[in-house]
Protein backbone atom coordinates (compact mmCIF):
# COMPACT_ATOMS: atom_id res chain seq x y z
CA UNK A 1 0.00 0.00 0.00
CA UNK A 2 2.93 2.79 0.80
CA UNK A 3 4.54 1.93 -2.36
CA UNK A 4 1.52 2.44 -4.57
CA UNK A 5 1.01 4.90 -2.73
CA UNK A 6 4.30 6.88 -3.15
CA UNK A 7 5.18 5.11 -7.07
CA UNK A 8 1.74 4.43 -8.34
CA UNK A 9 -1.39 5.77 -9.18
CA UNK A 10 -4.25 4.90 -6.34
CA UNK A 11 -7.54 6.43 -6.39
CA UNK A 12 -6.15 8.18 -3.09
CA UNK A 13 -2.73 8.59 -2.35
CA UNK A 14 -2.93 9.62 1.07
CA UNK A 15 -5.26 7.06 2.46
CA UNK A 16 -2.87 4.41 0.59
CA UNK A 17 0.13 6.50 2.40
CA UNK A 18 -1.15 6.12 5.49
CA UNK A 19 -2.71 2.70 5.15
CA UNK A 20 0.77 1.28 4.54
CA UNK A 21 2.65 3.56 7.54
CA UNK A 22 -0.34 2.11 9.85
CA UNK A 23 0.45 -1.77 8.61
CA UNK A 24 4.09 -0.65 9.02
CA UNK A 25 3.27 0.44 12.48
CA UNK A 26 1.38 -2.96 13.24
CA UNK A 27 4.18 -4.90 12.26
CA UNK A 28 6.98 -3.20 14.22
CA UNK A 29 4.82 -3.08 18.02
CA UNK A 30 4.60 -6.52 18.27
CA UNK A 31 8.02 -6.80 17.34
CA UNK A 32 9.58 -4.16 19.39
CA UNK A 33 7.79 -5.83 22.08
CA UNK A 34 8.94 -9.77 21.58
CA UNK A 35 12.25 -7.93 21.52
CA UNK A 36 12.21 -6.24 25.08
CA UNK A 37 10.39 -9.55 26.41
CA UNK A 38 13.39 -10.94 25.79
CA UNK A 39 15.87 -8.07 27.13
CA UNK A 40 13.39 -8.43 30.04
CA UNK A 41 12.37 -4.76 29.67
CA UNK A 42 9.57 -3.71 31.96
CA UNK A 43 7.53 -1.54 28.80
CA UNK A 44 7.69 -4.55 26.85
CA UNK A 45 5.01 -6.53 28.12
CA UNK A 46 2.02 -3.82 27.81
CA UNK A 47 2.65 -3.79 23.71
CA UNK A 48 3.09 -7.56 24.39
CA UNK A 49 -0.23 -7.88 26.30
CA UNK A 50 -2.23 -5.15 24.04
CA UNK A 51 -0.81 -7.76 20.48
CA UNK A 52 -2.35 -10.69 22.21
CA UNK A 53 -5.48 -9.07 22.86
CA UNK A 54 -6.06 -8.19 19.20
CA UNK A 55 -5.60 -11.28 18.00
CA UNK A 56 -8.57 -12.72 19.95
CA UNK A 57 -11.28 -11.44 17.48
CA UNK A 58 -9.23 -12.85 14.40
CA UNK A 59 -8.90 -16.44 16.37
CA UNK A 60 -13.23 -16.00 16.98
CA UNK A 61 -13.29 -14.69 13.33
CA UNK A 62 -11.25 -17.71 11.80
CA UNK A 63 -13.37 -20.39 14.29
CA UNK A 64 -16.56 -18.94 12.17
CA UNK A 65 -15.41 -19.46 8.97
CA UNK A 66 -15.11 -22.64 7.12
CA UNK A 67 -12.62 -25.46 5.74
CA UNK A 68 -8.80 -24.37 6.74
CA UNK A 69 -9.10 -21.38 8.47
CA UNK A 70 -10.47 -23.63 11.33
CA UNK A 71 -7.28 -25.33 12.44
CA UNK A 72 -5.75 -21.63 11.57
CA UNK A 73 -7.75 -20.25 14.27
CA UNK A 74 -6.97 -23.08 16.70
CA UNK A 75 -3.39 -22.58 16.69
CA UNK A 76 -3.68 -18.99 17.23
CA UNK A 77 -6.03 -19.32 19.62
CA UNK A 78 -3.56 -21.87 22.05
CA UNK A 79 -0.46 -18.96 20.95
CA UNK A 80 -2.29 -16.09 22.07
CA UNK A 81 -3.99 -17.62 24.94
CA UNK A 82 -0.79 -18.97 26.25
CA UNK A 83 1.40 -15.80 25.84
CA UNK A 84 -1.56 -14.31 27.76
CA UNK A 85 -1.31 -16.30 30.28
CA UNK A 86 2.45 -16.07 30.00
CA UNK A 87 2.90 -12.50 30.70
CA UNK A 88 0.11 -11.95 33.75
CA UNK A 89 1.87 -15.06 35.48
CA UNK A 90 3.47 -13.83 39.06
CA UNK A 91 7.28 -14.99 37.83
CA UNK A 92 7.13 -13.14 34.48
CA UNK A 93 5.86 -9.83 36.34
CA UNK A 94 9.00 -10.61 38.68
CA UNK A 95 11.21 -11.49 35.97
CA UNK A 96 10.49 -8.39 34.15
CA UNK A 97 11.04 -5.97 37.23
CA UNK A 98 7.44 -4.90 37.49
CA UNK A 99 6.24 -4.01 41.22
CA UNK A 100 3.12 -4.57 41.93
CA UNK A 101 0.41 -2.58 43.27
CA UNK A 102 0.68 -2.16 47.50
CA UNK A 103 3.91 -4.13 47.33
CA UNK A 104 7.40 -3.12 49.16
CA UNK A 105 9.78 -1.94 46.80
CA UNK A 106 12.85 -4.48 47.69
CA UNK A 107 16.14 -2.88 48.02
């Protein structure tokens, strides 16, 4: 979409501008995040968290449908439902430096 946008002749150039920075942008969050999971950065599992999220209504969309996109939607139903589960467990919160609410801070 940015490239016909910027090289070739869309009906709108702007909305095909922006449609490819915003599928630009969608790409890069969830990898920025994956990226500080594994740095262990503390901002990293809100983006993290936010990506799994999202992909709920595709995995409820692709159970709907018909013929392959069934076993599509399983598997990304048990990925996103696990990395869920992943990042709200206690030792990933601890692992990634994040107090929680009413806790000590530990010196």
């Amino acid at each position: 979409m940015l490239v016909m946008g910027l090289l070739g002749r869309p009906e709108s150039p702007q909305q095909a501008e922006t449609g490819g920075l915003t599928l630009i942008a969608l790409a890069v969050i969830p990898l920025a995040a994956a990226r500080g999971l594994l740095r262990r950065r503390s901002w990293s599992r809100g983006p993290a968290l936010i990506t799994q999220i999202i992909a709920l209504p595709v995995v409820w969309t692709l159970l709907r449908s018909h013929g392959v996109l069934i076993p599509a939607g399983i598997v990304l139903a048990v990925v996103s439902l696990t990395a869920l589960f992943q990042l709200v467990r206690p030792a990933t919160i601890e692992a990634l430096g994040i107090r929680r609410p009413g806790s000590a801070p530990t010196d």
